[in-house]
N, C-alpha and C. Protein backbone atom coordinates (compact mmCIF):
# COMPACT_ATOMS: atom_id res chain seq x y z
N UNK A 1 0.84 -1.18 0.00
CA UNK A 1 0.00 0.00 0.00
C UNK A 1 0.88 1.24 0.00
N UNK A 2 0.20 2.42 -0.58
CA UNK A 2 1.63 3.27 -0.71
C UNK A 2 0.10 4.44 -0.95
N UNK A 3 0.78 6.13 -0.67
CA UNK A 3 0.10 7.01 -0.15
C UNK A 3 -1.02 7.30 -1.31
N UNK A 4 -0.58 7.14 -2.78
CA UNK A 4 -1.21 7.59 -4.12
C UNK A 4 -2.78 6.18 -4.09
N UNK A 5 -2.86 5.25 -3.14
CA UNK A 5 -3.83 4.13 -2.97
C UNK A 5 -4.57 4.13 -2.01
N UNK A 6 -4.42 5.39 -1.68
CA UNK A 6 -5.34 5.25 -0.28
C UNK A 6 -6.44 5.50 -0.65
N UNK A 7 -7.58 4.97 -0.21
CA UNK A 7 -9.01 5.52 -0.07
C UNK A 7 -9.85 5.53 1.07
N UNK A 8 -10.77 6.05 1.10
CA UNK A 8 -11.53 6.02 2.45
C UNK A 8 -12.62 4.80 2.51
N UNK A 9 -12.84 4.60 3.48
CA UNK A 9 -13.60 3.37 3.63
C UNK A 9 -15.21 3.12 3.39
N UNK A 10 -15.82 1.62 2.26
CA UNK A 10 -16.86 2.17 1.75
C UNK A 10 -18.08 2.46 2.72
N UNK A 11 -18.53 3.20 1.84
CA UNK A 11 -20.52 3.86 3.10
C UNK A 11 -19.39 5.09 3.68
N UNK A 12 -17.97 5.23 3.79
CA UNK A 12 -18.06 6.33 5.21
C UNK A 12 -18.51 7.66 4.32
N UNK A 13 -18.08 8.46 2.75
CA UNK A 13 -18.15 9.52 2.51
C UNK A 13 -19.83 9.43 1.54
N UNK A 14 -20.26 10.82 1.93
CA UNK A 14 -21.77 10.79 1.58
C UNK A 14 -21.88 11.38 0.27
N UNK A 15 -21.26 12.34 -0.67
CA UNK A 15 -21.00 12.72 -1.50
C UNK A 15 -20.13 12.49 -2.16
N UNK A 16 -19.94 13.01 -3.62
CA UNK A 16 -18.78 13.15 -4.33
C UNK A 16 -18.17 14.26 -3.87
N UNK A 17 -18.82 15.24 -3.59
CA UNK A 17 -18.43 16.56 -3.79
C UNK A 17 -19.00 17.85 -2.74
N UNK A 18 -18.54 19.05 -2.44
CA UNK A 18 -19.47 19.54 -1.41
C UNK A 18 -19.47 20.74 -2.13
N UNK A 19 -21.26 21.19 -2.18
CA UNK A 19 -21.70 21.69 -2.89
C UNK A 19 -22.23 23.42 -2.38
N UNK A 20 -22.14 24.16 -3.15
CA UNK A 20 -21.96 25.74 -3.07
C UNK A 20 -20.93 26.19 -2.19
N UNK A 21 -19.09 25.67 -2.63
CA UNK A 21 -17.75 26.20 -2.04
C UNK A 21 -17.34 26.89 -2.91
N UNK A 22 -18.18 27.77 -3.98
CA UNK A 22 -17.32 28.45 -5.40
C UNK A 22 -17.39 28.12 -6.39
N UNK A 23 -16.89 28.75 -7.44
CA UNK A 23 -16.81 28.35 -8.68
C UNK A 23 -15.93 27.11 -9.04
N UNK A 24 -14.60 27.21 -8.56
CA UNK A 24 -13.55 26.13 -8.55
C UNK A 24 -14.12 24.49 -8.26
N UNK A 25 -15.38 24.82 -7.64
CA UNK A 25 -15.75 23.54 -6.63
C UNK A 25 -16.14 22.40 -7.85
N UNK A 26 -17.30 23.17 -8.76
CA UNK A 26 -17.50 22.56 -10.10
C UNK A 26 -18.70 22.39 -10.08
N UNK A 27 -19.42 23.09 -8.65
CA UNK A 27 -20.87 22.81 -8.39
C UNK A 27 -20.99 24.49 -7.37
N UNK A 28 -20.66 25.44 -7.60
CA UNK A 28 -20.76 26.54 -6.88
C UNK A 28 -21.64 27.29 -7.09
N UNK A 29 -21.65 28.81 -6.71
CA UNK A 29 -22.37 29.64 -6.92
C UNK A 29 -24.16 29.17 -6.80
N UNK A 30 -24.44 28.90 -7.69
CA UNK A 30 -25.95 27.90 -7.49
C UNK A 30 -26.49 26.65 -6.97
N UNK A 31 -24.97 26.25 -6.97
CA UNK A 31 -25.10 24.81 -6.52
C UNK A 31 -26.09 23.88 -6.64
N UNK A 32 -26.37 23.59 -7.85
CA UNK A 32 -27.13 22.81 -8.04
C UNK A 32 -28.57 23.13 -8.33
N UNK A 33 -28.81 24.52 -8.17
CA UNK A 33 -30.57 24.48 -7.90
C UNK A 33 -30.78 25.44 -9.02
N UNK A 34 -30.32 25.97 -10.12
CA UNK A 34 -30.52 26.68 -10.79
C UNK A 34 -30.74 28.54 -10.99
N UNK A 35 -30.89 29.02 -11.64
CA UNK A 35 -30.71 30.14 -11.63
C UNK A 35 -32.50 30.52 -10.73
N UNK A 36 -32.75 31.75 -9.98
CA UNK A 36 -33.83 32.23 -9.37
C UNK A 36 -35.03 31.15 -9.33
N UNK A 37 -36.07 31.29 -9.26
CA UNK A 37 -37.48 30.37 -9.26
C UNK A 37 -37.64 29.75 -7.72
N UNK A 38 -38.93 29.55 -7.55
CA UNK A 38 -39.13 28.53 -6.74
C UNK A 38 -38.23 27.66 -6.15
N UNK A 39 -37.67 26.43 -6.69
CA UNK A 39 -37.04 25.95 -6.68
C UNK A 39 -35.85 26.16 -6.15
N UNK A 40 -35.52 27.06 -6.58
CA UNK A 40 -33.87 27.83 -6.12
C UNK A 40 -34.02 28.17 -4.84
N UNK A 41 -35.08 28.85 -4.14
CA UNK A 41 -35.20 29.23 -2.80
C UNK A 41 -35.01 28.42 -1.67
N UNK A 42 -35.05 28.96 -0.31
CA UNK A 42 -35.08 28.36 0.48
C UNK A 42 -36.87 28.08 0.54
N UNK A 43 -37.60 27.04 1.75
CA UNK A 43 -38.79 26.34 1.98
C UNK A 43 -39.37 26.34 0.47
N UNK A 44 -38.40 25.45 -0.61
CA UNK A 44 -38.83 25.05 -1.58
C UNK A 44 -40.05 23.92 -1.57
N UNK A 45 -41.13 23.85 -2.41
CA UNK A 45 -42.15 22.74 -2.34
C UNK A 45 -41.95 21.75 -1.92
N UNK A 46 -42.54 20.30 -1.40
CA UNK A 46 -42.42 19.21 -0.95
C UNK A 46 -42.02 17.89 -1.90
N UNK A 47 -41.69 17.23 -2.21
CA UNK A 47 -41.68 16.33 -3.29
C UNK A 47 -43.15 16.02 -3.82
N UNK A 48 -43.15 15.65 -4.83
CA UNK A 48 -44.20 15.31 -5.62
C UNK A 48 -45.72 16.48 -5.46
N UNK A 49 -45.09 17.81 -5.12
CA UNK A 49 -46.55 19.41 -5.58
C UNK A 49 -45.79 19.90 -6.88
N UNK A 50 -47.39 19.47 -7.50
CA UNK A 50 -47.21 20.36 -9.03
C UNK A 50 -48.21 21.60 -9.12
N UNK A 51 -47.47 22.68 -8.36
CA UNK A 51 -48.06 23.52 -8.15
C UNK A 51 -48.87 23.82 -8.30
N UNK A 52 -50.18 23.16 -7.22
CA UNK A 52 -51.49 23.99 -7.22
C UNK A 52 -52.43 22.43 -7.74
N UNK A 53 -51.90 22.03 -9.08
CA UNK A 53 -52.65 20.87 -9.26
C UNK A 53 -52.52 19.71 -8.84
N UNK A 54 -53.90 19.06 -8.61
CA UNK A 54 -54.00 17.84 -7.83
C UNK A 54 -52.80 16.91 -8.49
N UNK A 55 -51.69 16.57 -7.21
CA UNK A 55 -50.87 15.85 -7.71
C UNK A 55 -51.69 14.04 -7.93
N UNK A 56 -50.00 13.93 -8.50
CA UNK A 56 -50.43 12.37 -9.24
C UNK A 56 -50.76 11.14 -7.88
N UNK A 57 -50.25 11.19 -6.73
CA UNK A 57 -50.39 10.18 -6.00
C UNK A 57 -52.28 10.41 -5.21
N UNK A 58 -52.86 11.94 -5.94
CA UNK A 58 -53.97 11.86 -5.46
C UNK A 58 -55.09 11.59 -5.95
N UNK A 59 -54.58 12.05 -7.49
CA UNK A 59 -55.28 11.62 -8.91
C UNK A 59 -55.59 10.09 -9.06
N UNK A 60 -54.58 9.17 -9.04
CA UNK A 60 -54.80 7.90 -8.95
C UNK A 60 -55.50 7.10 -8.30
N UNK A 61 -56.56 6.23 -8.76
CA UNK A 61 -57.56 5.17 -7.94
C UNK A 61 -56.38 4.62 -6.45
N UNK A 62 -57.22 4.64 -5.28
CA UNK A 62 -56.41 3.69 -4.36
C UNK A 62 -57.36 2.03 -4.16
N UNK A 63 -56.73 1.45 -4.46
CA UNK A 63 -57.20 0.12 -4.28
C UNK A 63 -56.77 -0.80 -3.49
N UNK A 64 -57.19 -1.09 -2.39
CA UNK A 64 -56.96 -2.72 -0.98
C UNK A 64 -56.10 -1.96 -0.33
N UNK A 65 -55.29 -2.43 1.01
CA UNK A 65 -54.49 -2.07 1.83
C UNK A 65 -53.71 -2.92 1.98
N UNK A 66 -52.64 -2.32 2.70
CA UNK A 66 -52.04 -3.22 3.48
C UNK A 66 -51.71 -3.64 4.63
N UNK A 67 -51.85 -5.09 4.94
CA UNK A 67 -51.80 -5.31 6.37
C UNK A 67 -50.80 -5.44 6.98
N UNK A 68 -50.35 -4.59 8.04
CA UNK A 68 -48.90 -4.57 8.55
C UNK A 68 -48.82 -5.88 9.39
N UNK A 69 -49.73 -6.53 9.61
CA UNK A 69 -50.20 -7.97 9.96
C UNK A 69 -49.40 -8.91 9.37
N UNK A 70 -49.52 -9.00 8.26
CA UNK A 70 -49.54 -10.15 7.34
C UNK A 70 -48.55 -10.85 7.61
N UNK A 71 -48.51 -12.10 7.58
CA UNK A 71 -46.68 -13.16 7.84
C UNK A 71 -46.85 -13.54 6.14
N UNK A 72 -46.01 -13.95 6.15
CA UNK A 72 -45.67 -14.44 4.28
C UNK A 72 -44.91 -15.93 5.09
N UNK A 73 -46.36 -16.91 4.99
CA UNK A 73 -45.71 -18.29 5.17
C UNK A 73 -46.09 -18.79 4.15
N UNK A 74 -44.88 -19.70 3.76
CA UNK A 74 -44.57 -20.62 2.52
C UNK A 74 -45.52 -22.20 2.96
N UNK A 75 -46.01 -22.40 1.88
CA UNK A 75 -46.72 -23.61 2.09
C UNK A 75 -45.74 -24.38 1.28
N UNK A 76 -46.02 -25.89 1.47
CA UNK A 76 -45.31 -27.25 0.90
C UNK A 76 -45.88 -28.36 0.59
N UNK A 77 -46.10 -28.89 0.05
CA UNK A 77 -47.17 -30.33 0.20
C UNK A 77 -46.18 -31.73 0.50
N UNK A 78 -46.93 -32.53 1.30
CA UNK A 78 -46.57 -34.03 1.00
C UNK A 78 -45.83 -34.38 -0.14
N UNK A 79 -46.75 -33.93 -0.89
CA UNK A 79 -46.51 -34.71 -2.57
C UNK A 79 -44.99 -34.48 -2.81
N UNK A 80 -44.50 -33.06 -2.52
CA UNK A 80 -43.69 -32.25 -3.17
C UNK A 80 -42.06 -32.94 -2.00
N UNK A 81 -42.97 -33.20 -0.55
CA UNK A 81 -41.77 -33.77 0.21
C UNK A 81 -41.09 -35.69 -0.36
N UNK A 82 -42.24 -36.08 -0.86
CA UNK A 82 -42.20 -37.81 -1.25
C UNK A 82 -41.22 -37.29 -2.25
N UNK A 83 -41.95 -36.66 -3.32
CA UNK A 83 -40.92 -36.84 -4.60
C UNK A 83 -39.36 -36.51 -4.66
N UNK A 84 -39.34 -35.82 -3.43
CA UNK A 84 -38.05 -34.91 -3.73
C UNK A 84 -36.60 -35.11 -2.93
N UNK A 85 -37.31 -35.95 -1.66
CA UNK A 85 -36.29 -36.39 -0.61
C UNK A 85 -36.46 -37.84 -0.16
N UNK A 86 -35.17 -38.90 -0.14
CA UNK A 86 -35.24 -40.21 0.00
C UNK A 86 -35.81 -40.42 1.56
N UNK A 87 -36.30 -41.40 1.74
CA UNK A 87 -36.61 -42.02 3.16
C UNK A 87 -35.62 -42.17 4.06
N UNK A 88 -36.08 -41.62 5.43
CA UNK A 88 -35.06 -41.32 6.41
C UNK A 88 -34.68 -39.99 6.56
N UNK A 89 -35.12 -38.79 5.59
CA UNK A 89 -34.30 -37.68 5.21
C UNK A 89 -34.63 -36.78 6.65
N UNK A 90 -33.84 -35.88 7.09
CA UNK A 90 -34.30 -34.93 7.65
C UNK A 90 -34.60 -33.30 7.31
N UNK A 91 -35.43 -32.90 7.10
CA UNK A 91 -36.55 -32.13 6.11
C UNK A 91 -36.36 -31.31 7.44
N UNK A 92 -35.67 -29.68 6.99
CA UNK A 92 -35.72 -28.02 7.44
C UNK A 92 -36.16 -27.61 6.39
N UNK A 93 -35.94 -26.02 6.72
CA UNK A 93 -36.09 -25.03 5.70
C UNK A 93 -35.18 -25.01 4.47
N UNK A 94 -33.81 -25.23 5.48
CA UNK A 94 -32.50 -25.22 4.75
C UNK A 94 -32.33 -26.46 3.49
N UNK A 95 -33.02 -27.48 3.48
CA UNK A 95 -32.98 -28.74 2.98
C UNK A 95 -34.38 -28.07 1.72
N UNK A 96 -35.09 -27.73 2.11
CA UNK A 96 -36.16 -27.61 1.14
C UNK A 96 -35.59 -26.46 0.33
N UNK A 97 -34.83 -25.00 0.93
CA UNK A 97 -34.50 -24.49 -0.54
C UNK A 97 -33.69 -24.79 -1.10
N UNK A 98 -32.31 -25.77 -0.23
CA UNK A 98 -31.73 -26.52 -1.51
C UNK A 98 -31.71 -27.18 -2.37
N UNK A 99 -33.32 -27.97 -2.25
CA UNK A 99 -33.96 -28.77 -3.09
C UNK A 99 -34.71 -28.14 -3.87
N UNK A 100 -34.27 -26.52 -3.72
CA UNK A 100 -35.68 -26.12 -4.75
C UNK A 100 -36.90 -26.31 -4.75
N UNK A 101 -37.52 -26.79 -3.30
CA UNK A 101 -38.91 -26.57 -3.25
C UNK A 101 -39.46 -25.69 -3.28
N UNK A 102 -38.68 -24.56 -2.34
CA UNK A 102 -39.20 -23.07 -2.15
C UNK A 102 -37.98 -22.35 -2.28
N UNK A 103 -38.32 -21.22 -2.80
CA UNK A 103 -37.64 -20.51 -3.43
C UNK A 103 -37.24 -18.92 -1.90
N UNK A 104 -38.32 -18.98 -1.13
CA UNK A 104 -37.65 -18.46 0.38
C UNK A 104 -38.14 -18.63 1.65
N UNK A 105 -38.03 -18.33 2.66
CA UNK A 105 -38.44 -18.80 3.73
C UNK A 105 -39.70 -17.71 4.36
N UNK A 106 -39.17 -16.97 4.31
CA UNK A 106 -40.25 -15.63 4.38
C UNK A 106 -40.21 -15.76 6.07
N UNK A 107 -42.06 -15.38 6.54
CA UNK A 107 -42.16 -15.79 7.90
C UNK A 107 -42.41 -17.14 8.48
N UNK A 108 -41.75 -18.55 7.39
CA UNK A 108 -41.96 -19.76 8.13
C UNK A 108 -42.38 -20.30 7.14
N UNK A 109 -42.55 -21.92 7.47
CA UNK A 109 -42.78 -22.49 6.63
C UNK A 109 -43.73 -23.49 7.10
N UNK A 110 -45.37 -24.00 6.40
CA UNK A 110 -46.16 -25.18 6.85
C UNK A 110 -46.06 -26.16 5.87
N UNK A 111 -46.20 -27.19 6.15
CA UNK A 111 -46.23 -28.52 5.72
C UNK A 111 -47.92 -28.67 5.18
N UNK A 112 -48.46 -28.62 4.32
CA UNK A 112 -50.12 -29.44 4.37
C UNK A 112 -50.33 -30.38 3.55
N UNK A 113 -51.03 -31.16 3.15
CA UNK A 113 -50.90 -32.50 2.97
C UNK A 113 -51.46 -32.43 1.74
N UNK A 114 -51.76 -31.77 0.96
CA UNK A 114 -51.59 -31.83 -0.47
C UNK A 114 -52.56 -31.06 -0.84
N UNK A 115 -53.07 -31.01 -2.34
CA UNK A 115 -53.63 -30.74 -2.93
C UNK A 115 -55.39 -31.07 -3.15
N UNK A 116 -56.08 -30.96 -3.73
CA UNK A 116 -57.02 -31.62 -3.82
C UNK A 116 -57.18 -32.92 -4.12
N UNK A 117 -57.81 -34.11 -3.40
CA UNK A 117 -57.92 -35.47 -3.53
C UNK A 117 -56.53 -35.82 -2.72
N UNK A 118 -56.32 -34.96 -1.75
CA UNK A 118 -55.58 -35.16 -1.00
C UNK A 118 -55.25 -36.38 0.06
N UNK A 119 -56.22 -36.55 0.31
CA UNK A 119 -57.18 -38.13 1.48
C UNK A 119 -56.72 -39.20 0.70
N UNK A 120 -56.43 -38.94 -0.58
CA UNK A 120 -56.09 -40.58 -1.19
C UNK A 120 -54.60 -40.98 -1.43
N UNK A 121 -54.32 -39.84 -0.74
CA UNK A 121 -52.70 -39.69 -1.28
C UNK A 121 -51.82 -40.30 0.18
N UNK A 122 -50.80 -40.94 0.67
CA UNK A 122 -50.71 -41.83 1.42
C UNK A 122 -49.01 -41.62 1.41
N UNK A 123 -48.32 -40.88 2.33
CA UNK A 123 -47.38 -40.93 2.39
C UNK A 123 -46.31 -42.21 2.73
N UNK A 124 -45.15 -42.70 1.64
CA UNK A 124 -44.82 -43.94 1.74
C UNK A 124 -43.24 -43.82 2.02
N UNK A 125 -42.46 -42.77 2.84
CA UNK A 125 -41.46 -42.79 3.25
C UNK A 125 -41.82 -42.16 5.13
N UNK A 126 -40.68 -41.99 5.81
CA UNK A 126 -40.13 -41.86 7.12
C UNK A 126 -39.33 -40.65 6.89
N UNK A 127 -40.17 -39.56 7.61
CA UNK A 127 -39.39 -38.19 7.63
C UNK A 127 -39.33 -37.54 8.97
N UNK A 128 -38.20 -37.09 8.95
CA UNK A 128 -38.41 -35.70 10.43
C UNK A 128 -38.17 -34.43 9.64
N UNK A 129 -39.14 -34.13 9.88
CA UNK A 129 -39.63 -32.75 9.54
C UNK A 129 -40.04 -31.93 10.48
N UNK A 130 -39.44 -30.67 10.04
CA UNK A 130 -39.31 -29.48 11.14
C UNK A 130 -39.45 -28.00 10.44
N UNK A 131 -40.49 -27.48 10.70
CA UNK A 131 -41.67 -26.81 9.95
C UNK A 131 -42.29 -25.85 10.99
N UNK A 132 -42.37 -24.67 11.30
CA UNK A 132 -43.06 -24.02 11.59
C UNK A 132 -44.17 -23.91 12.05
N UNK A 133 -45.43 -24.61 10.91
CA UNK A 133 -46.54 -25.45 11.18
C UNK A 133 -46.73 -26.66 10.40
N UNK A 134 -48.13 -27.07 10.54
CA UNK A 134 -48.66 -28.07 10.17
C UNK A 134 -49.81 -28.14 9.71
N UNK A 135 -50.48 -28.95 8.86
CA UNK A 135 -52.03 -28.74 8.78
C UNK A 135 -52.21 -29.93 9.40
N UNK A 136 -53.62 -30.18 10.20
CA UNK A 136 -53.84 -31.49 10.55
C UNK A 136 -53.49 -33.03 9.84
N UNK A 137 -54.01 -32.59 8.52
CA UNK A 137 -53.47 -34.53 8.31
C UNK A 137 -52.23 -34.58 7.78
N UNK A 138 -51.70 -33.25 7.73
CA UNK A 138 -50.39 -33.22 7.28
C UNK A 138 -49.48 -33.99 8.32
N UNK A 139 -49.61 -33.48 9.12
CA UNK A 139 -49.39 -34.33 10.51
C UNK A 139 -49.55 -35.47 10.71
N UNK A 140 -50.56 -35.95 10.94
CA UNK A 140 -51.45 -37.21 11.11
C UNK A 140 -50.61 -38.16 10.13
N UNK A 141 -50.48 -38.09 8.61
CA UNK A 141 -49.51 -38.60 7.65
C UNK A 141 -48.20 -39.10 7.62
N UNK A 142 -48.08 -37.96 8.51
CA UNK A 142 -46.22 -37.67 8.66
C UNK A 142 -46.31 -39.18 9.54
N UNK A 143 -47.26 -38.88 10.92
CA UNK A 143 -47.02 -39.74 11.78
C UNK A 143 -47.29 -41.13 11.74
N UNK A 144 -47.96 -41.26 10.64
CA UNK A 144 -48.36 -42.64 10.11
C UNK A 144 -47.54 -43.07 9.48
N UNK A 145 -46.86 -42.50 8.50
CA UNK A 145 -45.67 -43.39 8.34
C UNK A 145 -44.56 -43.86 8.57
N UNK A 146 -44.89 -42.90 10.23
CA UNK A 146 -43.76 -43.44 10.93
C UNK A 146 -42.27 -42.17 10.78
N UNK A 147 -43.17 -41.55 10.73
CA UNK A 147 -41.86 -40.22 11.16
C UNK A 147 -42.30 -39.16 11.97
N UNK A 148 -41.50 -38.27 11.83
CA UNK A 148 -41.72 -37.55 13.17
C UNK A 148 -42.02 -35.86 12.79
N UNK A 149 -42.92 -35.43 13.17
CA UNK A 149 -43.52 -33.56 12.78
C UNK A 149 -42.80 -32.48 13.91
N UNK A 150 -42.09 -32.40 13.72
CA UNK A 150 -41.65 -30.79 14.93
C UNK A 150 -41.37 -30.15 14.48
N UNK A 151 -42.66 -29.29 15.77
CA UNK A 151 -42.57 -27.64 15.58
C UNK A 151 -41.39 -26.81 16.10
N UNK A 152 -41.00 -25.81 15.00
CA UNK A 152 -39.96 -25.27 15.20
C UNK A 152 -40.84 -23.43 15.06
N UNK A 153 -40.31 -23.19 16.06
CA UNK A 153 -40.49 -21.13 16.37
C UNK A 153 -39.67 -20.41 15.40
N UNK A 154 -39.93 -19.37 15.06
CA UNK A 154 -38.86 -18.89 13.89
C UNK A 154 -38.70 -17.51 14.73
């Protein structure tokens, strides 16, 4: 390392440049805000007032909300655990996105037991699986064939 390589460390400097030090600076005198107007002043408008007319975020339809509620849990099926992992396996989160079941974990992950015509579908391996939740026969399944369902807290 030698003095012509030094730099400062990244995130610490907030600018390129510091703005209205002169002409020399390369951003002076106006610094940035243009010659007189509105704009140029100090207690310039707020972001997004087009002076006077109804701006665009008020103009626009608002449609549904959002719930600061909401968890984003990933569902999984049986089906998707038989096909994808040999008997005996032990089945996390970590095991299912390396298998490409799910693509993230979000707030957790449930196990439910399939799809529609689900009741006929009959799990035929031995898993421990560790899942967030469960749906009832997802469970019930697991345990019938002789493996094991735990709940894990995230």
């Amino acid at each position: 390392m030698e003095l012509n390589n030094l730099k400062p460390a990244a995130g610490s400097k907030h600018s390129d440049f510091r703005r209205g030090r002169g002409h020399a600076s390369g951003n002076g005198k106006t610094a940035g805000f243009g010659h007189k107007g509105q704009k140029a002043r100090s207690g310039r408008p707020r972001a997004g007032f087009e002076g006077g007319q109804m701006p665009l975020y008020r103009r626009l339809p608002k449609r549904g909300f959002t719930n600061y509620n909401h968890k984003d849990i990933v569902s999984v099926s049986l089906r998707a655990l038989d096909k994808c992992f040999e008997d005996g396996a032990v089945i996390d989160a970590q095991a299912l996105l390396d298998a490409k079941i799910i693509d993230h974990v979000g707030d957790g992950v449930k196990i439910l037991s399939g799809d529609k015509g689900s009741d006929k579908f009959e799990l035929g391996k031995k898993f421990t699986v560790k899942a967030n939740g469960y749906s009832e026969n997802a469970k019930a399944k697991i345990e019938a064939a002789g493996g094991t369902a735990e709940v894990v807290e995230k």
